[in-house]
C-alpha atoms as a PDB file:
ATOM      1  CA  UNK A   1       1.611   7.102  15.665  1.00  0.00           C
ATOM      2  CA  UNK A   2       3.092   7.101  12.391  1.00  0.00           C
ATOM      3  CA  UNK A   3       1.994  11.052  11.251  1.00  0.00           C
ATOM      4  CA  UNK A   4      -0.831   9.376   8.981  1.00  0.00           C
ATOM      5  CA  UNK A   5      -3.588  11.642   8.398  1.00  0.00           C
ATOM      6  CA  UNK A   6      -5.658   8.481   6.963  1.00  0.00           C
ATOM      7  CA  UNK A   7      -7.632   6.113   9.459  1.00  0.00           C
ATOM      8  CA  UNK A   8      -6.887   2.416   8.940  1.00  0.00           C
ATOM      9  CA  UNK A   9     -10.118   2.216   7.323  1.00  0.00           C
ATOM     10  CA  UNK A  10      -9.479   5.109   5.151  1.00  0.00           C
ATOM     11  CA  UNK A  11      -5.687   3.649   3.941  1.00  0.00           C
ATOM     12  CA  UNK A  12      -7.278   0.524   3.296  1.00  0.00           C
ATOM     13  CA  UNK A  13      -9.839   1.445   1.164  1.00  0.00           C
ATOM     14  CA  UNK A  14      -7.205   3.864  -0.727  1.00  0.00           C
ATOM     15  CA  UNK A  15      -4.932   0.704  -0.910  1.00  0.00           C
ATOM     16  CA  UNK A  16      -7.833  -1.337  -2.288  1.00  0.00           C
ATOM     17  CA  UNK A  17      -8.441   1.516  -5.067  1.00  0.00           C
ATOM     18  CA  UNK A  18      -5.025   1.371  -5.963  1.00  0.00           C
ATOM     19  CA  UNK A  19      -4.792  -2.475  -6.315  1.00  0.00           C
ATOM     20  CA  UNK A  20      -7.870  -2.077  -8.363  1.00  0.00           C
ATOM     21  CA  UNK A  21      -6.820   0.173 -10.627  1.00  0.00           C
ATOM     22  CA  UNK A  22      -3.353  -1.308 -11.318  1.00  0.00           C
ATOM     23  CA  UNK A  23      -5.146  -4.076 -12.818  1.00  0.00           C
ATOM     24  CA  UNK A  24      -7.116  -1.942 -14.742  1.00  0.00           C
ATOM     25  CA  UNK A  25      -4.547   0.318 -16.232  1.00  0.00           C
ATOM     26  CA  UNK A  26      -1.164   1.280 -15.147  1.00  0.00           C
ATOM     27  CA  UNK A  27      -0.508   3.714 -12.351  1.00  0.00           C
ATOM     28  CA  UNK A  28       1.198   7.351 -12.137  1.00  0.00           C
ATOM     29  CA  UNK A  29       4.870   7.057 -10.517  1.00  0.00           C
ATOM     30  CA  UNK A  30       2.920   9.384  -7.878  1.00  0.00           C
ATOM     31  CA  UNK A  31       0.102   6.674  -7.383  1.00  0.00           C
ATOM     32  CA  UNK A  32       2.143   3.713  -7.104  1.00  0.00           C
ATOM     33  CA  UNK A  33       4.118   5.537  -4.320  1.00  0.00           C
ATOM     34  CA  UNK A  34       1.613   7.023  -2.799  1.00  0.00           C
ATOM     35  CA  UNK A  35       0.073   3.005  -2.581  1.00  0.00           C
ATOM     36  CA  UNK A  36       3.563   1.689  -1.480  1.00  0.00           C
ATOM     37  CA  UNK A  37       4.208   4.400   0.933  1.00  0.00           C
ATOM     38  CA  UNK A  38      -0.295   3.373   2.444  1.00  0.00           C
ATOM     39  CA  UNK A  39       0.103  -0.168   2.283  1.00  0.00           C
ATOM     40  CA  UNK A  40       3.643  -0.265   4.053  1.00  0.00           C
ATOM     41  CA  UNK A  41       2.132   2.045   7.048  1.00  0.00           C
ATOM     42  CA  UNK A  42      -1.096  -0.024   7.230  1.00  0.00           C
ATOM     43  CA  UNK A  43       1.463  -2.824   7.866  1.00  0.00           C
ATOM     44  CA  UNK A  44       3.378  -1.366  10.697  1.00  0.00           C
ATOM     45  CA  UNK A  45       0.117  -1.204  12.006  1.00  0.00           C
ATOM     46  CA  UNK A  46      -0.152  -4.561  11.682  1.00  0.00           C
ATOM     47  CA  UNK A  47       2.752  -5.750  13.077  1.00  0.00           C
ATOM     48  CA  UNK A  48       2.785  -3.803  16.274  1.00  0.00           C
ATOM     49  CA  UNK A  49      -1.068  -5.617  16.677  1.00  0.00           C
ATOM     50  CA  UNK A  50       0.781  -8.811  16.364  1.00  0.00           C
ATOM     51  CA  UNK A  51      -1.582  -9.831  13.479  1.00  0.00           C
ATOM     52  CA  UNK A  52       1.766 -10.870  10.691  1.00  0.00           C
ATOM     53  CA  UNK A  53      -0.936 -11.983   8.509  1.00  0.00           C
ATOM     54  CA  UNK A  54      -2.171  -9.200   7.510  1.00  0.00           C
ATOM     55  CA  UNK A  55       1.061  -7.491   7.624  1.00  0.00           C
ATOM     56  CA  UNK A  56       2.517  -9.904   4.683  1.00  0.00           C
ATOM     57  CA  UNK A  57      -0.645  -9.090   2.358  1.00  0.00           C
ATOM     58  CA  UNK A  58      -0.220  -5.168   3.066  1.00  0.00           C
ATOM     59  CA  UNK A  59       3.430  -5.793   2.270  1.00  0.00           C
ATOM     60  CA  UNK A  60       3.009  -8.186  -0.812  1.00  0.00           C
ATOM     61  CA  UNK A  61       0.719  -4.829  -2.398  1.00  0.00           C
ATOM     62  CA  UNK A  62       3.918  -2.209  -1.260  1.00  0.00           C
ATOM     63  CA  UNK A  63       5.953  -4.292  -3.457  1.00  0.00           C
ATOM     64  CA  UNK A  64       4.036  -4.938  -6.362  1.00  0.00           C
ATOM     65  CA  UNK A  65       3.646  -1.150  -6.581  1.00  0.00           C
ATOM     66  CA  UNK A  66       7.461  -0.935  -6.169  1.00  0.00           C
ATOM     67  CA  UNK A  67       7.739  -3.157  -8.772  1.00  0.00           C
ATOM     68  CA  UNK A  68       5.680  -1.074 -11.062  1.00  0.00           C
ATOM     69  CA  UNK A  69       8.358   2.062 -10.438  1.00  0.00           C
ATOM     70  CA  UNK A  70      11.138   0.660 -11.169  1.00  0.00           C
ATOM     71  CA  UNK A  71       9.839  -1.310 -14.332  1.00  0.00           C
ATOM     72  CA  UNK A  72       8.564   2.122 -15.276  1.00  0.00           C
ATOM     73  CA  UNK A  73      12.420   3.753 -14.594  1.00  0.00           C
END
């Protein structure tokens, strides 16, 4: 495993809150991580499950809170 104290079902749904509330309002530097570091781990997951699908979305969401850093820095 990957030392992630979150289930998959758990990381998704905090994924899903984050995505949420970055169209709502803008993130913490701390949130946005926190939802690049979940949604790049949910797609490891992925990818060793062979499902790349999935993987792409999770990784699309790691970037776009990546993005939010360093337009923030």
């Amino acid at each position: 495993m990957h030392g992630s104290t979150l289930t998959p079902s758990a990381a998704h749904a905090a994924v899903a809150n984050t995505q949420q509330r970055a169209t709502a309002c803008s993130l913490s530097p701390q949130e946005a991580l926190l939802g690049a570091f979940n949604a790049t781990n949910l797609a490891s997951g992925y990818i060793e499950r062979g499902n790349f699908a999935a993987a792409r979305r999770k990784l699309m969401l790691a970037l776009q809170a990546l993005n939010q850093l360093q337009t923030e820095a």
